[in-house]
N, C-alpha and C. Protein backbone atom coordinates (compact mmCIF):
# COMPACT_ATOMS: atom_id res chain seq x y z
N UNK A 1 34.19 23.14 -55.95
CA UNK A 1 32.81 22.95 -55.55
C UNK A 1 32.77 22.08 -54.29
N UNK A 2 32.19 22.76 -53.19
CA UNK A 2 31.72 21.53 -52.01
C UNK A 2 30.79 21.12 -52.21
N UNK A 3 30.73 20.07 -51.31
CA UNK A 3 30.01 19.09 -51.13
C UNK A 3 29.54 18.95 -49.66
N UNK A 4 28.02 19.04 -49.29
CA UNK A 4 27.91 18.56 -48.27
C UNK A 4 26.63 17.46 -47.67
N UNK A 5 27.32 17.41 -46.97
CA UNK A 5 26.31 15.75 -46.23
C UNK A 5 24.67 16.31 -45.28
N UNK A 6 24.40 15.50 -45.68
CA UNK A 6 22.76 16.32 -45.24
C UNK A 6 21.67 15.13 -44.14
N UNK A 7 21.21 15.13 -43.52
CA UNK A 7 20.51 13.76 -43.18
C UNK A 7 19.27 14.16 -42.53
N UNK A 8 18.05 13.77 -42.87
CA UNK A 8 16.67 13.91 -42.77
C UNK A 8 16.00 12.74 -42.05
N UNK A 9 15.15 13.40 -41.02
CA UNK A 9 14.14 12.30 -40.79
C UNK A 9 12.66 12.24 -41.50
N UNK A 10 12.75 11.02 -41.67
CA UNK A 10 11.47 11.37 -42.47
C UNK A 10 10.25 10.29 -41.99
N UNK A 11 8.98 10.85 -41.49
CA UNK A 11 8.13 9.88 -41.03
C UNK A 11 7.00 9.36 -42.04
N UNK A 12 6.92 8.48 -42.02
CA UNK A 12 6.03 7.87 -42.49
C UNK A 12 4.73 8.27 -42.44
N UNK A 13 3.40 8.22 -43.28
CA UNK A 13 2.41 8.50 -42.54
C UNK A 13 1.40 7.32 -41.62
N UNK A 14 2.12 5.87 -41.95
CA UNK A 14 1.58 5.28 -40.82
C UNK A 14 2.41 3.89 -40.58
N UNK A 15 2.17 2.97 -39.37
CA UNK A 15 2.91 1.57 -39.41
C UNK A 15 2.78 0.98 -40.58
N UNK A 16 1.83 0.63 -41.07
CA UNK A 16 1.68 0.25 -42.61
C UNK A 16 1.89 0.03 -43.55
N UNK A 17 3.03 1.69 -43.80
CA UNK A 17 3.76 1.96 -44.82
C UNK A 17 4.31 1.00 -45.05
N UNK A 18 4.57 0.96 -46.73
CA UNK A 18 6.19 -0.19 -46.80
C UNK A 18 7.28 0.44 -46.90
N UNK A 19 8.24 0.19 -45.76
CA UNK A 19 9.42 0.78 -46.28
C UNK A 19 10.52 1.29 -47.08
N UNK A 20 10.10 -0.38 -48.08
CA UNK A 20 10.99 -0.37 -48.74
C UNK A 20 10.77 0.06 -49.78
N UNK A 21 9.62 0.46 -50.32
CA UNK A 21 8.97 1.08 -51.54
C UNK A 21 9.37 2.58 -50.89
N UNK A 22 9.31 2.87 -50.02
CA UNK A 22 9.24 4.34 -49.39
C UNK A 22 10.66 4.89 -49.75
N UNK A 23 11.90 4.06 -49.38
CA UNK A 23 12.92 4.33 -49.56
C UNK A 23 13.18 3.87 -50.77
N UNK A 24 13.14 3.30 -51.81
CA UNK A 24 13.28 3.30 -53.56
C UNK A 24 12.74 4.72 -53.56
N UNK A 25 11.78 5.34 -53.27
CA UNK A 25 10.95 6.41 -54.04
C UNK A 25 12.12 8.07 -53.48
N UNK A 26 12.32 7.61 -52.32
CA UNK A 26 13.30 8.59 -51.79
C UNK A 26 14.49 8.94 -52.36
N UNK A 27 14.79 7.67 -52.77
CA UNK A 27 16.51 7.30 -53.58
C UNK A 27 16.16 8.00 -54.49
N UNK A 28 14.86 7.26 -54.82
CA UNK A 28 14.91 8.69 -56.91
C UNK A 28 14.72 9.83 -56.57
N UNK A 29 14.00 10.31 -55.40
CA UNK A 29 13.51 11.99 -55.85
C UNK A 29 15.10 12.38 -55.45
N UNK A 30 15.77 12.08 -54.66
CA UNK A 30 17.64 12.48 -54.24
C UNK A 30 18.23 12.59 -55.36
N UNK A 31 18.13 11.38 -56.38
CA UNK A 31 19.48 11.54 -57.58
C UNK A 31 18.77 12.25 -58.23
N UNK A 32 17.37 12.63 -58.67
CA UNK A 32 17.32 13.48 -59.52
C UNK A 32 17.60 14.69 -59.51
N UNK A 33 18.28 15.02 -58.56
CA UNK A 33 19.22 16.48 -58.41
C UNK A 33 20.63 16.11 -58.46
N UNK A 34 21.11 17.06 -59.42
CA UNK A 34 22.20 17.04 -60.41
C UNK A 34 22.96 16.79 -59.13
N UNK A 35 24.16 15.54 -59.23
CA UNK A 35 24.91 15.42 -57.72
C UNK A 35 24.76 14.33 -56.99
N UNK A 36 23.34 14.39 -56.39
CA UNK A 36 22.91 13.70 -55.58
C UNK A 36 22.94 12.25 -55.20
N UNK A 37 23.26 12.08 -54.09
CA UNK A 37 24.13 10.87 -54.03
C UNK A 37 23.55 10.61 -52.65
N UNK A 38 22.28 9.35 -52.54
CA UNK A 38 22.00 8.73 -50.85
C UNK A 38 23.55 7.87 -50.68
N UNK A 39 23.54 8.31 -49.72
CA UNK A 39 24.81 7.35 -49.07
C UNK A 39 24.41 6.12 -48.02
N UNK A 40 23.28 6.83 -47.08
CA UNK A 40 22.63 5.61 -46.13
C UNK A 40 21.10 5.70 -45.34
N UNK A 41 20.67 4.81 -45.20
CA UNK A 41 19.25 4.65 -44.83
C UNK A 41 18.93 3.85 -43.65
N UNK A 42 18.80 4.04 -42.38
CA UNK A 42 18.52 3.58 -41.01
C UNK A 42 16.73 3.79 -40.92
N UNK A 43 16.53 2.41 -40.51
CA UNK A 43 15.42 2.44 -39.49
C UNK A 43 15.64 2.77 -38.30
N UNK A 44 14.49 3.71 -37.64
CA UNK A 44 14.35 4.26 -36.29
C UNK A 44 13.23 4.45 -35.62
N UNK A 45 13.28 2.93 -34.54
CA UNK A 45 12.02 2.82 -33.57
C UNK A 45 11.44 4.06 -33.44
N UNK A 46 10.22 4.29 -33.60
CA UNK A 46 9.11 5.42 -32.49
C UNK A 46 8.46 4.82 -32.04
N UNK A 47 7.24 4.36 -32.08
CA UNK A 47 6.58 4.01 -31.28
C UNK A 47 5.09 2.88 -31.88
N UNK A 48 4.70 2.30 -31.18
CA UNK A 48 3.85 1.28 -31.23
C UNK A 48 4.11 0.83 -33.23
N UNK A 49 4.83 0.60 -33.52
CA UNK A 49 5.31 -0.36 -34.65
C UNK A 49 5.86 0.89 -35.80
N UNK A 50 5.56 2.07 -35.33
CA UNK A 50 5.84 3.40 -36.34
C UNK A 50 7.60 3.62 -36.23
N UNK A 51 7.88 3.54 -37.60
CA UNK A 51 9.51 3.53 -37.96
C UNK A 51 9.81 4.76 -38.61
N UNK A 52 10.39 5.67 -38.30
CA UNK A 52 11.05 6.65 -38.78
C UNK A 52 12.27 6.39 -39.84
N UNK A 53 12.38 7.06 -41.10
CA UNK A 53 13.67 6.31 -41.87
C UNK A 53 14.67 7.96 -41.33
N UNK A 54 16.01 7.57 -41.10
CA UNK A 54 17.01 8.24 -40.87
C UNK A 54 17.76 8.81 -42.25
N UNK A 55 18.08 9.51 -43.47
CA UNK A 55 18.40 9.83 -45.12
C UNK A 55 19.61 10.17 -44.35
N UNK A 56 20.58 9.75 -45.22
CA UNK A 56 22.34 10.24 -45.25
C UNK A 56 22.02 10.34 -46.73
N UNK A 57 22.54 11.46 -47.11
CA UNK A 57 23.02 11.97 -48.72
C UNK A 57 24.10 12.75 -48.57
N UNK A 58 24.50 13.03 -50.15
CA UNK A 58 25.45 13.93 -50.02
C UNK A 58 25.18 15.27 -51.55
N UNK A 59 25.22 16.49 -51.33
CA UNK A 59 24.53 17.32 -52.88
C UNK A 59 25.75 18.20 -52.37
N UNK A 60 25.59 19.11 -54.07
CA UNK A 60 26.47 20.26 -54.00
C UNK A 60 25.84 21.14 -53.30
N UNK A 61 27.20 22.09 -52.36
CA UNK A 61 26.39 23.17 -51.50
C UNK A 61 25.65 24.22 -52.54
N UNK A 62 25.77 24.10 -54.02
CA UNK A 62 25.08 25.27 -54.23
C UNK A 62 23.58 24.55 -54.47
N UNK A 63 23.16 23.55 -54.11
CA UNK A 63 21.83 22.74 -54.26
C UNK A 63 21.36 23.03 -53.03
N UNK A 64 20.14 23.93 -53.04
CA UNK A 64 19.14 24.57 -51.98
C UNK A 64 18.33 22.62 -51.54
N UNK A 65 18.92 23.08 -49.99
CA UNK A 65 18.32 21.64 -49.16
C UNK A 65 17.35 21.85 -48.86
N UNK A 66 16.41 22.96 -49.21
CA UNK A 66 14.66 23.20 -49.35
C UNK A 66 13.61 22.41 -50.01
N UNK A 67 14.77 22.70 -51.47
CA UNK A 67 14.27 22.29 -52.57
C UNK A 67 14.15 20.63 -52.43
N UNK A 68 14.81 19.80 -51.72
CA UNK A 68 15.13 18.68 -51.97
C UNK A 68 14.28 18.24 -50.71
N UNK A 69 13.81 18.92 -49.65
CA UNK A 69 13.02 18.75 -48.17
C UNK A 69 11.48 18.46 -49.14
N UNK A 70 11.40 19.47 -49.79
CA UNK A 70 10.03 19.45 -51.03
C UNK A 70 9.83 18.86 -51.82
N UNK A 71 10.80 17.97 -52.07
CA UNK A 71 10.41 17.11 -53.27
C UNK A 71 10.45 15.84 -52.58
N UNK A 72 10.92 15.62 -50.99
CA UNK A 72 10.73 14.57 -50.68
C UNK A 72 9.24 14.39 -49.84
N UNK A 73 9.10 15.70 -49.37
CA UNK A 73 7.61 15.02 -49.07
C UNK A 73 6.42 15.46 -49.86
N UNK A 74 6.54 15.35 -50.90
CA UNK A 74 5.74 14.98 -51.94
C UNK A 74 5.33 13.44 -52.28
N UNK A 75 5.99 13.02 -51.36
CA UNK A 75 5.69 11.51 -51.93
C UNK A 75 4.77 11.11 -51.10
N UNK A 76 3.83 10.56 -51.83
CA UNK A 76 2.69 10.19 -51.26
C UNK A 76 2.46 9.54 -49.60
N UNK A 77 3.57 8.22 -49.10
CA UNK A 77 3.32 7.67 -47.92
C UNK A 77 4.53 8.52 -47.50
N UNK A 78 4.64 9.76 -47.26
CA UNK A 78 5.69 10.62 -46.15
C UNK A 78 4.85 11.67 -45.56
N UNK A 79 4.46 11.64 -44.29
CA UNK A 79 3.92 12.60 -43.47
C UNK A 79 4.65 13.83 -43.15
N UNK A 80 6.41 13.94 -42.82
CA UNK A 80 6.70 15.17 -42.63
C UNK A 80 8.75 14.74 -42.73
N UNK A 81 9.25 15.81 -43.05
CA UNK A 81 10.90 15.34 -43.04
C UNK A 81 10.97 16.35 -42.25
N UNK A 82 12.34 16.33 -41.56
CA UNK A 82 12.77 17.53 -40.79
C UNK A 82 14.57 17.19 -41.34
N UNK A 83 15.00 18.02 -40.84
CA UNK A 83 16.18 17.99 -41.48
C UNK A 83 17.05 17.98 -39.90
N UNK A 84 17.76 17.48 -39.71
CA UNK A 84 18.53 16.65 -38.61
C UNK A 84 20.22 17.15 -38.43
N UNK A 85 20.79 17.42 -39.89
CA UNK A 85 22.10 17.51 -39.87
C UNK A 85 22.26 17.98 -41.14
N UNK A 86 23.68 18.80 -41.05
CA UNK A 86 23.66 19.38 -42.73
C UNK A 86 24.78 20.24 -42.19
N UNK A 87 26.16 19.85 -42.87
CA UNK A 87 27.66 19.98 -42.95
C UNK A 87 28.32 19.78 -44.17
N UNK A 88 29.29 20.37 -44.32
CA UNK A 88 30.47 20.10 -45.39
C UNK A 88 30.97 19.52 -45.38
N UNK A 89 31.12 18.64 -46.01
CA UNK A 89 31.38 17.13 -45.81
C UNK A 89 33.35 17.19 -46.89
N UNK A 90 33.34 17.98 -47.96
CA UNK A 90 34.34 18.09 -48.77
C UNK A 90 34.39 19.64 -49.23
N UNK A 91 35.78 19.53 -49.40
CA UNK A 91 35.78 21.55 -50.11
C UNK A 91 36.13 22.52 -49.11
């Protein structure tokens, strides 16, 4: 079974947000797919105080990275993810 590494931007929907509640809520909707494993979490300047979070994970390739784009912006303070990178990381 591979494994691959995936990394999302994900914006906030405003300066406001708390981050760090933002990223706890991210961490859970990730492990709750069988696998799923955040590996790392970067802040990333945009603009007038608005921080973009940078997601490093890692899921099995047979885990649809749709499914997991959808369950992350479901969360209430996330305006939009885009998906950035997504490789085989093992296998």
């Amino acid at each position: 079974m591979a494994i691959m590494g995936v990394q999302f931007k994900v914006m906030p929907t405003s300066p406001e947000t708390d981050l760090e509640k933002l990223k706890s809520a991210i961490k859970e909707k990730i492990e709750s797919f069988e696998s799923g494993v955040l590996s790392n979490v970067e802040e990333q300047p945009i603009a007038f105080g608005l921080k973009a979070l940078i997601i490093t994970f890692a899921l099995p390739e047979e885990q649809e990275v749709d499914e997991v784009e959808n369950s992350i912006n479901e969360i209430e303070e996330v305006s939009s993810v885009e998906l950035i990178d997504y490789r085989r990381a093992v296998g």
